[in-house]
Protein backbone atom coordinates (compact mmCIF):
# COMPACT_ATOMS: atom_id res chain seq x y z
CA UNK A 1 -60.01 -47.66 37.10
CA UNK A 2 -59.52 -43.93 36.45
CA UNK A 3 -55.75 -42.53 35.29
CA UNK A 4 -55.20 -39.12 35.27
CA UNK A 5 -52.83 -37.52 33.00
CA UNK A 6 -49.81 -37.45 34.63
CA UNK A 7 -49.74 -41.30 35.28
CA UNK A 8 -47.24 -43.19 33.41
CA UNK A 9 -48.24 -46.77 31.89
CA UNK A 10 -46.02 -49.71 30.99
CA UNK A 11 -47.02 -51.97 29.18
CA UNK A 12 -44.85 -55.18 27.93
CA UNK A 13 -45.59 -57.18 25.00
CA UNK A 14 -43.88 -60.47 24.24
CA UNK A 15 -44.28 -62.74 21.43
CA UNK A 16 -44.79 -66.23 22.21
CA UNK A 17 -42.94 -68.94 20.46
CA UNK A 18 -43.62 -71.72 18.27
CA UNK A 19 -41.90 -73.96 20.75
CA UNK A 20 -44.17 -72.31 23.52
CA UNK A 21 -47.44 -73.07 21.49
CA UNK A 22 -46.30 -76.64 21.00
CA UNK A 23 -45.59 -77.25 24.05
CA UNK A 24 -49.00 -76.59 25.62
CA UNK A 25 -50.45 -78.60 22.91
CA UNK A 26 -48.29 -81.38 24.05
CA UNK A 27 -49.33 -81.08 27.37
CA UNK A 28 -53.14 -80.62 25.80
CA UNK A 29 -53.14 -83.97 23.76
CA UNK A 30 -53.22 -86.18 27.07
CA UNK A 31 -56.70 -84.62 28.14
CA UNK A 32 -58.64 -84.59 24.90
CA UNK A 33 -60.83 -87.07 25.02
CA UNK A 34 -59.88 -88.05 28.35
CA UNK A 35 -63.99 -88.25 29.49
CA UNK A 36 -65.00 -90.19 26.14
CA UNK A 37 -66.75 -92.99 27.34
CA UNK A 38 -67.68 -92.09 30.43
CA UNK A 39 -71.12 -93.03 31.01
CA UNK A 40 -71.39 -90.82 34.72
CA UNK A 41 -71.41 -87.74 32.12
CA UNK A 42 -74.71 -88.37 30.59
CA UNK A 43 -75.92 -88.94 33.78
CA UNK A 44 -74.50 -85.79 34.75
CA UNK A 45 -75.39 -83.80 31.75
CA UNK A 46 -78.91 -84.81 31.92
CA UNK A 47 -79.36 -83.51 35.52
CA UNK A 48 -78.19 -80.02 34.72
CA UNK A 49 -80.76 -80.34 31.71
CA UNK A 50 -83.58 -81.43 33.97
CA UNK A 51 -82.25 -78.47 36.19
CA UNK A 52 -82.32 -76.13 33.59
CA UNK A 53 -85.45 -76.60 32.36
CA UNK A 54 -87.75 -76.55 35.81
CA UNK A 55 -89.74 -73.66 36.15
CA UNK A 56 -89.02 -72.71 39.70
CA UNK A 57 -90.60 -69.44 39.88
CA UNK A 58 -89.72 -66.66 41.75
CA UNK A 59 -90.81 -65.51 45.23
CA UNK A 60 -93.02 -61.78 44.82
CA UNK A 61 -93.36 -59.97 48.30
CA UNK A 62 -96.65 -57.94 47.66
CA UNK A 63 -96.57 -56.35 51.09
CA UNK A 64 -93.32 -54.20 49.43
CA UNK A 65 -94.39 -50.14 49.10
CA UNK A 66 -92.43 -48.34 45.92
């Protein structure tokens, strides 16, 4: 994004609250933890590893001209 000079910028800055911070942590405490347990995760987890780590190569078109 490019200003030039004669733009005018506003910009607002607000301080959040302590009540504000505690209340997202209150509404954070319910989900922590929520998955612990969950045996589909390793399951999961394991096929984004196996994912991860196959070599899958990469197509080369030799008939290309630079």
């Amino acid at each position: 994004m490019e200003l030039k000079l004669d733009y005018n910028v506003m910009v607002e800055i607000s301080e959040r609250s302590l009540s504000d911070n505690q209340k997202r942590w209150q509404q954070l405490q319910p989900v922590i933890g929520a998955w612990k347990g969950d045996g589909e995760l390793e399951t999961i987890f394991a096929q984004i590893d196996r994912e991860r780590h196959a070599d899958r190569g990469r197509e080369v078109d030799w008939e290309t001209k630079e």
